[in-house]
C-alpha atoms as a PDB file:
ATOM      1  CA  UNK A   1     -25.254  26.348  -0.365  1.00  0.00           C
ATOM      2  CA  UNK A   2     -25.433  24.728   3.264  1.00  0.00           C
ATOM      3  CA  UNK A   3     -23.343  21.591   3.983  1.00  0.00           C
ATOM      4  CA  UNK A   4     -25.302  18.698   5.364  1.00  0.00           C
ATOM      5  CA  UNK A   5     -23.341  17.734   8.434  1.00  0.00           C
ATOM      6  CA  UNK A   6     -22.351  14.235   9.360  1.00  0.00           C
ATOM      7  CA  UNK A   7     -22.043  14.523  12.979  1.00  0.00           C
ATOM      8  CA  UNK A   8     -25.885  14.360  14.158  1.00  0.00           C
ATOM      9  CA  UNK A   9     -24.358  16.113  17.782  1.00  0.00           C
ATOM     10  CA  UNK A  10     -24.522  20.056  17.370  1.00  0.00           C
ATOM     11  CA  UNK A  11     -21.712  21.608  19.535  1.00  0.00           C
ATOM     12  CA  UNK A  12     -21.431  25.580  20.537  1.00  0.00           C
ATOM     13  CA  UNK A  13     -18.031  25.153  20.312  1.00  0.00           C
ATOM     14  CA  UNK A  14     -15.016  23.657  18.844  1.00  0.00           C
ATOM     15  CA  UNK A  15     -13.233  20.973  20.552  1.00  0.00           C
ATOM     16  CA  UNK A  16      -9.220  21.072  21.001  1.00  0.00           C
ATOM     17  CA  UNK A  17      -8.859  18.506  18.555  1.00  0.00           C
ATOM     18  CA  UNK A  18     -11.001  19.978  16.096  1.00  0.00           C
ATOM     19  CA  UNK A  19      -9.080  23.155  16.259  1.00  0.00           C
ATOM     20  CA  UNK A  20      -5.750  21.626  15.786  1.00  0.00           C
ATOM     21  CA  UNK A  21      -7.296  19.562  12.869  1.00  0.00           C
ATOM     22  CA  UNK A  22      -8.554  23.628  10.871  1.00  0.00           C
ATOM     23  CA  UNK A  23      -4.822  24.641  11.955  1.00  0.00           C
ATOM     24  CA  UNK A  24      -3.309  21.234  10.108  1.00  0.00           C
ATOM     25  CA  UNK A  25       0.311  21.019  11.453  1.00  0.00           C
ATOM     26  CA  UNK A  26       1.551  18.714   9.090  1.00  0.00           C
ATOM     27  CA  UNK A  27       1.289  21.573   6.479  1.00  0.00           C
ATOM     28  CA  UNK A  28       3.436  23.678   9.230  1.00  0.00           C
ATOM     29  CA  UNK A  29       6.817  22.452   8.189  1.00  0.00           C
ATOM     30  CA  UNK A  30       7.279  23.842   4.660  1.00  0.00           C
ATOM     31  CA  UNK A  31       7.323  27.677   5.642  1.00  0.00           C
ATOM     32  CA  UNK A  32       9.159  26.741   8.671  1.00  0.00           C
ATOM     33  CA  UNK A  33      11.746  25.115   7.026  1.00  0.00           C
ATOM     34  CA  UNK A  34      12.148  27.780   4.218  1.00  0.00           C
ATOM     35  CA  UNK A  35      12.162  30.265   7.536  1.00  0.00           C
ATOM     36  CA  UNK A  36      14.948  28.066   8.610  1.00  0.00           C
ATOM     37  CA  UNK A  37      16.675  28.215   5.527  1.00  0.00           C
ATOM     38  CA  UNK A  38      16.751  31.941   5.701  1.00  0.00           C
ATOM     39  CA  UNK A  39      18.153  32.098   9.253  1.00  0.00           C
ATOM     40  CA  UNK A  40      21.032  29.908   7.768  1.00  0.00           C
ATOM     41  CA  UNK A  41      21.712  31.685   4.632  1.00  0.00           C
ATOM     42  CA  UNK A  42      22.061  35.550   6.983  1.00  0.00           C
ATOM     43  CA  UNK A  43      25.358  34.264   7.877  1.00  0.00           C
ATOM     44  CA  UNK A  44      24.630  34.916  11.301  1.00  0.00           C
ATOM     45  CA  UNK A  45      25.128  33.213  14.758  1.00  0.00           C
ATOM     46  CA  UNK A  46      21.810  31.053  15.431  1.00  0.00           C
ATOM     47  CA  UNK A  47      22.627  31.125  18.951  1.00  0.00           C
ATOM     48  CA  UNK A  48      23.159  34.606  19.912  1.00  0.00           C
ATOM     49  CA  UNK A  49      19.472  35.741  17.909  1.00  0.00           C
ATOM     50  CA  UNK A  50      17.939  32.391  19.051  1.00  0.00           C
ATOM     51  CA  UNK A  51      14.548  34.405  19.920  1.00  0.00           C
ATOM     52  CA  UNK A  52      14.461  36.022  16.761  1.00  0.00           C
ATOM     53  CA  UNK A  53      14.901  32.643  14.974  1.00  0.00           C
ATOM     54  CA  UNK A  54      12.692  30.925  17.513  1.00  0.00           C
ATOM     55  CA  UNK A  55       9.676  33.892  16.791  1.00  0.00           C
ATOM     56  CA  UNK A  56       9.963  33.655  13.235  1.00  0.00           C
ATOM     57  CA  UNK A  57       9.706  29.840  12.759  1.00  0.00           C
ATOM     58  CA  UNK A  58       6.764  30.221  15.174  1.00  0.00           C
ATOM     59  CA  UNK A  59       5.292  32.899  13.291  1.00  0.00           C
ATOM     60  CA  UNK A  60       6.234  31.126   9.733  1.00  0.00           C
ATOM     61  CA  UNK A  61       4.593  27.673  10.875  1.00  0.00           C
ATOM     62  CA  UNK A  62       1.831  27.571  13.052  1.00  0.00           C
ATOM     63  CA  UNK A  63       0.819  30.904  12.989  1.00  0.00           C
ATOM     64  CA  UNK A  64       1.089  32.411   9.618  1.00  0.00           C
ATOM     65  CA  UNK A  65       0.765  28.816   7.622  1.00  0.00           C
ATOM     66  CA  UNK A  66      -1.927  28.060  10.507  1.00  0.00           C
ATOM     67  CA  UNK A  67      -3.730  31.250   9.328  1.00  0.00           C
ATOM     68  CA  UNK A  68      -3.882  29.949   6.062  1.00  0.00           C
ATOM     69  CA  UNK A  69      -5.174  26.344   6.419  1.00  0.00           C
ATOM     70  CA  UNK A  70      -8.098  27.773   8.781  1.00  0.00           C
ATOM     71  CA  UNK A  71      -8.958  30.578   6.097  1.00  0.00           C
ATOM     72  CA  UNK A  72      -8.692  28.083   3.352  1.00  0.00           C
ATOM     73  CA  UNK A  73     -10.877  25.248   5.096  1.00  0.00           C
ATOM     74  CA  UNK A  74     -13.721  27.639   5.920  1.00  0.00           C
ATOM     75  CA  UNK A  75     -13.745  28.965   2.202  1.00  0.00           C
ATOM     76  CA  UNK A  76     -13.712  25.492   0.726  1.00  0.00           C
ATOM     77  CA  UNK A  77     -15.811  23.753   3.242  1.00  0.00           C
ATOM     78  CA  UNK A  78     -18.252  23.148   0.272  1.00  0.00           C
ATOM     79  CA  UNK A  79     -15.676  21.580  -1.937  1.00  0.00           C
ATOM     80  CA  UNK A  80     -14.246  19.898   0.830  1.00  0.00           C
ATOM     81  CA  UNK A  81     -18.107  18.386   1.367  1.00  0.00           C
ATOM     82  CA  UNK A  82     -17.289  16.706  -2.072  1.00  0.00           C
ATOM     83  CA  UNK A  83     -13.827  15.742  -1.879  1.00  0.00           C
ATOM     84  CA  UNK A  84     -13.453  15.052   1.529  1.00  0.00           C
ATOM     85  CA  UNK A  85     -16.473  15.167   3.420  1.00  0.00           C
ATOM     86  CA  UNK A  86     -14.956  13.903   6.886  1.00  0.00           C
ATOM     87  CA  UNK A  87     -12.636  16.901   7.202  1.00  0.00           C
ATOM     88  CA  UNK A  88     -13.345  19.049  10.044  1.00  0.00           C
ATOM     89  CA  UNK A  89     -16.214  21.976   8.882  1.00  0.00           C
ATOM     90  CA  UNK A  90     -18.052  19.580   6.565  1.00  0.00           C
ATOM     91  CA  UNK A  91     -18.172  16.644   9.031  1.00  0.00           C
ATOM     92  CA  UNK A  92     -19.462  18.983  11.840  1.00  0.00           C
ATOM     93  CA  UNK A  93     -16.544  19.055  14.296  1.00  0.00           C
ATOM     94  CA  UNK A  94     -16.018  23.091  13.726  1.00  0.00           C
ATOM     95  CA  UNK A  95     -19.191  23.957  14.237  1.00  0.00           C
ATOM     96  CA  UNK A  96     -21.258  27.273  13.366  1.00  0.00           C
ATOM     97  CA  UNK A  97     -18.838  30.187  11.898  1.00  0.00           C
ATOM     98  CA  UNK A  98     -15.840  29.011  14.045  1.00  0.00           C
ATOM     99  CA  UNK A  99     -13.674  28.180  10.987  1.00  0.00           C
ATOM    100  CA  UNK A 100     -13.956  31.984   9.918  1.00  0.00           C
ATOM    101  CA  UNK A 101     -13.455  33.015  13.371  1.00  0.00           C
ATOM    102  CA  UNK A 102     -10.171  31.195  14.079  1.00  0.00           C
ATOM    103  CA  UNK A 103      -8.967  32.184  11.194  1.00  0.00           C
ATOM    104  CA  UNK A 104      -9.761  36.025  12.048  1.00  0.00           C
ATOM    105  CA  UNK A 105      -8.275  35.237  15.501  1.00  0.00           C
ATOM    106  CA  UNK A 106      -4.837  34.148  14.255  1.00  0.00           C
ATOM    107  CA  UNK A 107      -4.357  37.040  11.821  1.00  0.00           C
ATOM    108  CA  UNK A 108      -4.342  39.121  14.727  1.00  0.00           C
ATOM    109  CA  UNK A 109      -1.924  36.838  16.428  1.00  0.00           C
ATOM    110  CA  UNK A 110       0.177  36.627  13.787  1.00  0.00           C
ATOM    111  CA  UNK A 111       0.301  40.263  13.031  1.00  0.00           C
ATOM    112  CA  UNK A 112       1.389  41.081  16.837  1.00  0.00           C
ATOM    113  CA  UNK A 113       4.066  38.453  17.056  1.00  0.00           C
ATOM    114  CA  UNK A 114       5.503  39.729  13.604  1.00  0.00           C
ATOM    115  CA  UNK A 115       5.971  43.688  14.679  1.00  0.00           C
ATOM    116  CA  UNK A 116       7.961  42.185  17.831  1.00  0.00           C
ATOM    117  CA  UNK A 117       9.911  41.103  15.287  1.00  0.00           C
ATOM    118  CA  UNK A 118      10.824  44.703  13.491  1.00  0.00           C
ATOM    119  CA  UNK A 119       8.774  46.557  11.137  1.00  0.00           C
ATOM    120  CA  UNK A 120      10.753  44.572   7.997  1.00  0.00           C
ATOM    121  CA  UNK A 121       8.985  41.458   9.585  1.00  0.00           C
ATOM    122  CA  UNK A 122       5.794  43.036  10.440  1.00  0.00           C
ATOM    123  CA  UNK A 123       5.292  44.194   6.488  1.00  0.00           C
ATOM    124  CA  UNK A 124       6.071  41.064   5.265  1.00  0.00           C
ATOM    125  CA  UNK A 125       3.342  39.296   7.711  1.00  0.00           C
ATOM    126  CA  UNK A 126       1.148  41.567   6.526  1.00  0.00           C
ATOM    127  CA  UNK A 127       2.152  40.494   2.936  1.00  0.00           C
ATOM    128  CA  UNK A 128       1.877  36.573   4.052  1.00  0.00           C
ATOM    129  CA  UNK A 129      -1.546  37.586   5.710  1.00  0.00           C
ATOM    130  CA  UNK A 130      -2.980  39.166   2.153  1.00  0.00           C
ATOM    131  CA  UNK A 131      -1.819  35.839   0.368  1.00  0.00           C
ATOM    132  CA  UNK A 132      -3.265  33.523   2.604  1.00  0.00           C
ATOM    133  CA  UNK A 133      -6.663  35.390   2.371  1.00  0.00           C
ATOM    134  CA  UNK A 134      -7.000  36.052  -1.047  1.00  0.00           C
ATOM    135  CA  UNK A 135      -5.959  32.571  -2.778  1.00  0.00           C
ATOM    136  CA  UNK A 136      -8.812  31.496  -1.065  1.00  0.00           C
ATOM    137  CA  UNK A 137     -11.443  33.868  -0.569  1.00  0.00           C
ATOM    138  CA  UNK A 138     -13.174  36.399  -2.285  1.00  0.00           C
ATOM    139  CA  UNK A 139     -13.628  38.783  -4.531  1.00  0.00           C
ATOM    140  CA  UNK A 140      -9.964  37.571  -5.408  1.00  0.00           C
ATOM    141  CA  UNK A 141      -9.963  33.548  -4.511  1.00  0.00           C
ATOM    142  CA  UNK A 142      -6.379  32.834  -6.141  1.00  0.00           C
ATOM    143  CA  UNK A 143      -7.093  29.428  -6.007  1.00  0.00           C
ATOM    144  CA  UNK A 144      -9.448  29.499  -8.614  1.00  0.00           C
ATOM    145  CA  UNK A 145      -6.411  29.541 -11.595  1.00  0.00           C
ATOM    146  CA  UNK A 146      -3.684  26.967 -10.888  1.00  0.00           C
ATOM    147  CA  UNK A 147      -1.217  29.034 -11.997  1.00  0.00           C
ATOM    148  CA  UNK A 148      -1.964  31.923  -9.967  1.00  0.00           C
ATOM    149  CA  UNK A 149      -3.085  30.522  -6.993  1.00  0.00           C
ATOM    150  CA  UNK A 150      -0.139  27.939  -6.869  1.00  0.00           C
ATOM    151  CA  UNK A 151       2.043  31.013  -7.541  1.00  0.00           C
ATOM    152  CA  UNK A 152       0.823  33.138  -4.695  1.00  0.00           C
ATOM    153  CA  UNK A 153       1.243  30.238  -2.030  1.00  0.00           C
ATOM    154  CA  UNK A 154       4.805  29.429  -3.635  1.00  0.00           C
ATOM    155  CA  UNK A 155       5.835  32.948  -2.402  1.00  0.00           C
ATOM    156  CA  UNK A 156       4.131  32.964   0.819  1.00  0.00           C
ATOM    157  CA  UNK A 157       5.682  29.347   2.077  1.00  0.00           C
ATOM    158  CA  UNK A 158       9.127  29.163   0.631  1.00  0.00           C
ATOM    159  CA  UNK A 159      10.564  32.956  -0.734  1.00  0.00           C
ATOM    160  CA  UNK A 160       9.064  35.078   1.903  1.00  0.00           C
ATOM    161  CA  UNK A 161       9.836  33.293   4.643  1.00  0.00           C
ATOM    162  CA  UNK A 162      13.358  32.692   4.029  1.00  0.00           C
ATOM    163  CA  UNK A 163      13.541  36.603   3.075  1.00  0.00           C
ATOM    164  CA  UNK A 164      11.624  37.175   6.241  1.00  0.00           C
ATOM    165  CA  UNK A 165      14.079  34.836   8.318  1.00  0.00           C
ATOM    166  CA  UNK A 166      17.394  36.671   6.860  1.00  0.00           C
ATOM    167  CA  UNK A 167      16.057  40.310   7.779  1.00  0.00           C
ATOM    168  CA  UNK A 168      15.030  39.618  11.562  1.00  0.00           C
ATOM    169  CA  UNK A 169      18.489  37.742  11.621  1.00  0.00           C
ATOM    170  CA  UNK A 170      20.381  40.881  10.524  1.00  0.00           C
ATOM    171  CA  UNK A 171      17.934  43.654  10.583  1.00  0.00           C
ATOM    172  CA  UNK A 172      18.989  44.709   6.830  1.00  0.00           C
ATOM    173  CA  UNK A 173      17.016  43.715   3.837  1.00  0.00           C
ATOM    174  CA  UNK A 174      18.441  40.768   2.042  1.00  0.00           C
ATOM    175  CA  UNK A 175      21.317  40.695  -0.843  1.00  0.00           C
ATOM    176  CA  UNK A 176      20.797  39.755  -4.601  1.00  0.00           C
ATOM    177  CA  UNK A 177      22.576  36.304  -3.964  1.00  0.00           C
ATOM    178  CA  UNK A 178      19.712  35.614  -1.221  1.00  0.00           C
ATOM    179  CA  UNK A 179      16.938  37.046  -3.161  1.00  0.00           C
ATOM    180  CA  UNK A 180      17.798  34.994  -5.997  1.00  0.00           C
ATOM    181  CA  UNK A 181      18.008  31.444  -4.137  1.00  0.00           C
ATOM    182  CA  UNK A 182      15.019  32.466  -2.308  1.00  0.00           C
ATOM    183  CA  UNK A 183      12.785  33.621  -5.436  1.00  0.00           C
ATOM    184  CA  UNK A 184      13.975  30.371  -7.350  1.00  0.00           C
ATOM    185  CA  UNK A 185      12.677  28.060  -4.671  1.00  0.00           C
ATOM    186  CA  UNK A 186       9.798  30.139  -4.323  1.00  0.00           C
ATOM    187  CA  UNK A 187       8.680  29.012  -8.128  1.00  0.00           C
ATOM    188  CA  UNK A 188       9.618  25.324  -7.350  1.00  0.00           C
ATOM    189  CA  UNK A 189       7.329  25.165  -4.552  1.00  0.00           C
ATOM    190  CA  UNK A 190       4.596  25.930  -7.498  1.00  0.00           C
ATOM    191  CA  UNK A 191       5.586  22.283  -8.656  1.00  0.00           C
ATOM    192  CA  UNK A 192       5.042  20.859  -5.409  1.00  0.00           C
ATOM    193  CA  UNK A 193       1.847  22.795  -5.042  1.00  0.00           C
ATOM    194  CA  UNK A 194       0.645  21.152  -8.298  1.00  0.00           C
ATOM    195  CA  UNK A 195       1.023  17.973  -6.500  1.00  0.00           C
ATOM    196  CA  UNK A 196      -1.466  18.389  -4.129  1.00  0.00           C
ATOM    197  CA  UNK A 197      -4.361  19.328  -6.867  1.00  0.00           C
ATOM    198  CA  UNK A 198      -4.242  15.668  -8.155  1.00  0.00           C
ATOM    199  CA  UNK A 199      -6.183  14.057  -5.331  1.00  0.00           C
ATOM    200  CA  UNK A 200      -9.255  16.296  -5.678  1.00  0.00           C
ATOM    201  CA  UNK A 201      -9.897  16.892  -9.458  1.00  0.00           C
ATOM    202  CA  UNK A 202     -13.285  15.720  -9.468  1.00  0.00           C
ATOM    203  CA  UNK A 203     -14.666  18.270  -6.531  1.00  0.00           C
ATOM    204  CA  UNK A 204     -12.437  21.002  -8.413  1.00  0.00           C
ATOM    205  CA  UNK A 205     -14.266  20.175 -11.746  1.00  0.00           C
ATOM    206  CA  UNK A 206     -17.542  20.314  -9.901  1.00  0.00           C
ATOM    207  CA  UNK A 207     -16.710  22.957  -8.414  1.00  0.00           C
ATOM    208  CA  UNK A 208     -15.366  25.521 -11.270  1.00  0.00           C
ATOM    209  CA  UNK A 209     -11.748  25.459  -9.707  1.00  0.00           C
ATOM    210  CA  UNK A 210      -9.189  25.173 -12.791  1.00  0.00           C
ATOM    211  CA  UNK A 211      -6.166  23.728 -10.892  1.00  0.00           C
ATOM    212  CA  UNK A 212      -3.384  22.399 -13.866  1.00  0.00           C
ATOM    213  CA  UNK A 213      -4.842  19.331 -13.561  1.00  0.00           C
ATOM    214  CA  UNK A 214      -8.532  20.057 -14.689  1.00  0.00           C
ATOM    215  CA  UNK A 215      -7.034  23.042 -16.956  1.00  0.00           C
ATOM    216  CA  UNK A 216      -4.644  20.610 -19.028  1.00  0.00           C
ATOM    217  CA  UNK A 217      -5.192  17.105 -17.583  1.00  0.00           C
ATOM    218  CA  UNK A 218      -3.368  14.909 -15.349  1.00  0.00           C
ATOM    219  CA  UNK A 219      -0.458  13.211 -17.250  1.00  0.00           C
ATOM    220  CA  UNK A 220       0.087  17.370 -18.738  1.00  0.00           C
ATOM    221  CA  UNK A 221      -0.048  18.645 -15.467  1.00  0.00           C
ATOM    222  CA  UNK A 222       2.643  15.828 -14.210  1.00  0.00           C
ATOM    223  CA  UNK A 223       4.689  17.395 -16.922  1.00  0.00           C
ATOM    224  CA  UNK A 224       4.441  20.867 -15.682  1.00  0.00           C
ATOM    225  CA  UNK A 225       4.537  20.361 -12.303  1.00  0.00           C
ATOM    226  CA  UNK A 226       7.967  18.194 -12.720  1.00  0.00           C
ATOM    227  CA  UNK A 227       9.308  20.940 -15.062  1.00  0.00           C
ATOM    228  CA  UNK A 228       8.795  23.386 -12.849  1.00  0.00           C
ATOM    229  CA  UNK A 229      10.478  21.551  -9.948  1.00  0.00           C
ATOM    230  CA  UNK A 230      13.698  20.619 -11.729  1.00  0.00           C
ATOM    231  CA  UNK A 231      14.407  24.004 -13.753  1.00  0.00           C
ATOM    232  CA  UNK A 232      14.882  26.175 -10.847  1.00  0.00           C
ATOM    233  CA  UNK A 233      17.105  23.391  -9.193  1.00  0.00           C
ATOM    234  CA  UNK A 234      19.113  23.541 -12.041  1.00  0.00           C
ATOM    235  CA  UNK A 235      19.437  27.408 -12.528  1.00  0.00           C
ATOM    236  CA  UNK A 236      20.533  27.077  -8.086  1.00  0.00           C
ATOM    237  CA  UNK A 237      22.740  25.099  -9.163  1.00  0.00           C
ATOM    238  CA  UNK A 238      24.610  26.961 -11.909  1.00  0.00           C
ATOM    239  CA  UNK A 239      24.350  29.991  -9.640  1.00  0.00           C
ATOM    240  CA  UNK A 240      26.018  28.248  -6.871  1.00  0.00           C
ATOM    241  CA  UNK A 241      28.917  27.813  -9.405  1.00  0.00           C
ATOM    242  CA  UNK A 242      29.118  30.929 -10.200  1.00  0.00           C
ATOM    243  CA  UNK A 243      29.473  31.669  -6.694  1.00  0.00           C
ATOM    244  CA  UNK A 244      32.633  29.519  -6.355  1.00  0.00           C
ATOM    245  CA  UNK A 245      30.304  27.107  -4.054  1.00  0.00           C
ATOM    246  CA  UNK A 246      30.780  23.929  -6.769  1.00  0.00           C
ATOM    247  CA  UNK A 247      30.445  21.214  -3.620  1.00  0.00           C
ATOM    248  CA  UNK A 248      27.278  22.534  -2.934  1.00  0.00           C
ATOM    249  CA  UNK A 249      25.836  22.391  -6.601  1.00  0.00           C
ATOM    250  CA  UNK A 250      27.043  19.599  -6.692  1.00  0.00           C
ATOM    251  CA  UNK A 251      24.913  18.354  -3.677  1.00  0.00           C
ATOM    252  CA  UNK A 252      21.941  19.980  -5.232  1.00  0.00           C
ATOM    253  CA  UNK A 253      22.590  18.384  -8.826  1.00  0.00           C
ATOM    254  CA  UNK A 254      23.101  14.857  -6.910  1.00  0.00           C
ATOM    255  CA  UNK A 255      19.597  15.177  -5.476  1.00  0.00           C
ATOM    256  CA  UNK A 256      17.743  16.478  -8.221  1.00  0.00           C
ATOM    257  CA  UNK A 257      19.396  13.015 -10.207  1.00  0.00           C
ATOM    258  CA  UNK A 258      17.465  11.671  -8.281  1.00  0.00           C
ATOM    259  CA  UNK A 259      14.132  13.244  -8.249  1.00  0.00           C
ATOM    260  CA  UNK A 260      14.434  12.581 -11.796  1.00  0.00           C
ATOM    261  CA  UNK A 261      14.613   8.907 -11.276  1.00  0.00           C
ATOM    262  CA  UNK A 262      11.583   9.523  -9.270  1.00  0.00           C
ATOM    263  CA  UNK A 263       9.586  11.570 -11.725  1.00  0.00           C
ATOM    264  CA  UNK A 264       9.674   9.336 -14.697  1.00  0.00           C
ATOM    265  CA  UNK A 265       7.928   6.719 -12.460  1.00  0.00           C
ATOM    266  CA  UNK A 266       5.332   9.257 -11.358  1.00  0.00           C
ATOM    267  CA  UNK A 267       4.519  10.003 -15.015  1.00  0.00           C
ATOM    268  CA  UNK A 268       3.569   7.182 -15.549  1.00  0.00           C
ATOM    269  CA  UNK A 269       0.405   7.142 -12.957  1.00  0.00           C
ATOM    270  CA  UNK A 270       0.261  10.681 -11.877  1.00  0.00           C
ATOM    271  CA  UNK A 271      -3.054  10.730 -10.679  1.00  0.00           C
ATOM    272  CA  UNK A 272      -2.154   7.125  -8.906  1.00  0.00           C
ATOM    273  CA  UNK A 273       1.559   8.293  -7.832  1.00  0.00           C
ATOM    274  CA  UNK A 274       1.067  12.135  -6.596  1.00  0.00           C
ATOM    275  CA  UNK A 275       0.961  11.295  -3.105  1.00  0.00           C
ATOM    276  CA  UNK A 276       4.244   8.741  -3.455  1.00  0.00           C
ATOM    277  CA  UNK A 277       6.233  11.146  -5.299  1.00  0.00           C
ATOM    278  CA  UNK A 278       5.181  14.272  -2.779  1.00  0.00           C
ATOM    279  CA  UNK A 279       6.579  12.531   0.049  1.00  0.00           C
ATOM    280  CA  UNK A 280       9.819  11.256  -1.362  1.00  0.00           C
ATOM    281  CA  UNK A 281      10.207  14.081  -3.852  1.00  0.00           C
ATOM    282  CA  UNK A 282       9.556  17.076  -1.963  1.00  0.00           C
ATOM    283  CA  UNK A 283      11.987  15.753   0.640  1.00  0.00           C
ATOM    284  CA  UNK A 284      14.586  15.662  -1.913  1.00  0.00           C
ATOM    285  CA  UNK A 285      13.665  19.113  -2.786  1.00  0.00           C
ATOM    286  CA  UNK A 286      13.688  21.149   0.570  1.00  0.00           C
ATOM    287  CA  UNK A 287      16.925  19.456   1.053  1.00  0.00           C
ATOM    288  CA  UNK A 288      18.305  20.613  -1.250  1.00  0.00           C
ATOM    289  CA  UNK A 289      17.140  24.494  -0.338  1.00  0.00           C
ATOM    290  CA  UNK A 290      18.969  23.366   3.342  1.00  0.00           C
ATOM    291  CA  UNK A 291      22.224  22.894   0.724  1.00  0.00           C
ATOM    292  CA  UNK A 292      21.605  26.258  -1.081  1.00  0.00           C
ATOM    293  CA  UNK A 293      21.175  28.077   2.158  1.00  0.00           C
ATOM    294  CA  UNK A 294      24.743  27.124   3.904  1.00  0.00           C
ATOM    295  CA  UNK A 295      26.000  28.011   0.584  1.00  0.00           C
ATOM    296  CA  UNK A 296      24.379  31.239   0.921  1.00  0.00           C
ATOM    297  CA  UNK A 297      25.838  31.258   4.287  1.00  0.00           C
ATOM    298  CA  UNK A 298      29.552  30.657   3.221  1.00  0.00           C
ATOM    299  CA  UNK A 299      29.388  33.639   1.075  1.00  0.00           C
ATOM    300  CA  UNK A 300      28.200  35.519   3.775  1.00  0.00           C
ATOM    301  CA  UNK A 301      30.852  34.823   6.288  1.00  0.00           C
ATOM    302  CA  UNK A 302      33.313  34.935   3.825  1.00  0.00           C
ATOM    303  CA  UNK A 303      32.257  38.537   2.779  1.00  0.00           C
ATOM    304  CA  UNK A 304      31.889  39.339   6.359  1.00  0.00           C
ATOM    305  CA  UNK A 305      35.945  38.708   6.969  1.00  0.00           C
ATOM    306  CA  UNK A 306      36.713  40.275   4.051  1.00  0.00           C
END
């Protein structure tokens, strides 16, 4: 299937802008911020392994999560053509094979700025790399099961790069405690992901992608994706008590009160109120992972005295 072009100008190549627009840096921040949350949470001085910290959020956001939007884009330029035909390979302004080849280009990238980082780091770019090109391409094309493909990208933007972050901070693989925090965010993020599948369900039907909300319908899918959100929120919570850190559950339980407020609004319109709630909710969210991580952090200074 060939995608009719709007742009009636053929280019050779891509222009700056059009590369920046496959790369998408608004999507940069989640991954960087989870990376960020993991630098916290090591319990060790951001100043004296600023490189380190300054590599990884590099490699986390626009190169790894940059990887990711360019491999997606050129594998769903045909959906895109339906959903939203003035993105950047449909309407022309990525011309030719230039999608695939960026995205090609910054594996490699990403791969060498990872092993500066220790072989730890470099395995788990590799890992992030394998993600990013198999929820969307084939034979294995994640994306084509909700649950699976918003699984896979949970992982690969909010649990491996704070696990990532933590082992170039101390060079040692992460403890329970961390892998715990990090893992329940990680299934959160599947929530959030859930979000984004409400604004395209008619190219996705077309289309033979089962995202939650063409597998059980949008008001369901609102359901699941808020569910999903909240629980591992709560369980953070209750392990952050259990961890003699109550101020900081309680900080967590504050701001998940209100996402709650916030969620039985977006119930009632999800299809109308996805893009509201993702901006205000997921704030509220990845805040509270900021909370969780100098938590994480107390723990680890504290067992570092003792």
């Amino acid at each position: 299937m060939e995608i009719t072009h709007t742009n009636p100008q053929k280019r050779a190549w891509p222009g700056p802008s059009a590369v920046l627009a496959l790369l998408k840096p608004i999507t940069w921040f989640p991954p960087m911020w989870a990376y960020a949350c993991g630098a916290v949470s090591s319990g060790q001085s951001l100043s004296t392994a600023a490189l380190a910290a300054a590599l990884g959020i590099l490699l986390a956001g626009p190169l790894l999560c940059g990887t990711s939007q360019a491999v997606n884009d050129w594998f769903d330029r045909h959906v895109d053509a339906i959903n939203e035909p003035d993105r950047v390979i449909p309407s022309g302004r990525m011309p030719g094979r230039w999608g695939l080849y960026i995205a090609m280009l910054m594996s490699l990238l990403s791969a060498t700025v990872a092993a500066l980082l220790g072989p730890l780091v470099f395995m788990a770019a590799l890992v992030g790399l394998a993600l990013a090109w198999g929820y969307s391409a084939p034979p294995f094309r994640f994306k084509q099961n909700g649950w699976i493909g918003n699984s896979a990208v949970g992982l690969s933007y909010e649990t491996l790069p704070w696990i990532t972050a933590a082992t170039a901070m101390t060079g040692l693989f992460p403890d329970t405690k961390l892998l715990l925090m990090a893992g329940l965010y990680g299934i959160g993020a599947h929530g959030i992901l859930t979000l984004n599948d409400f604004k395209s369900i008619r190219g996705d039907r077309e289309m033979n992608i089962s995202t939650l909300p063409v597998l059980h319908g949008a008001p369901a899918a609102a359901r699941i994706a808020c569910i999903v959100m909240a629980l591992p929120q709560l369980a953070a919570c209750g392990l952050l008590v259990s961890w003699d850190l109550p101020f900081h559950a309680v900080g967590i339980a504050l701001l998940l009160a209100v996402q709650l407020a916030c969620m039985r609004r977006f119930l009632r319109d999800p299809v109308g109120l996805a893009v509201w709630y993702s901006s205000v909710g997921v704030g509220l969210f990845v805040t509270g992972m900021m909370v969780a991580a100098f938590g994480l952090r107390a723990v680890a200074l504290t067992s570092s005295l003792g």
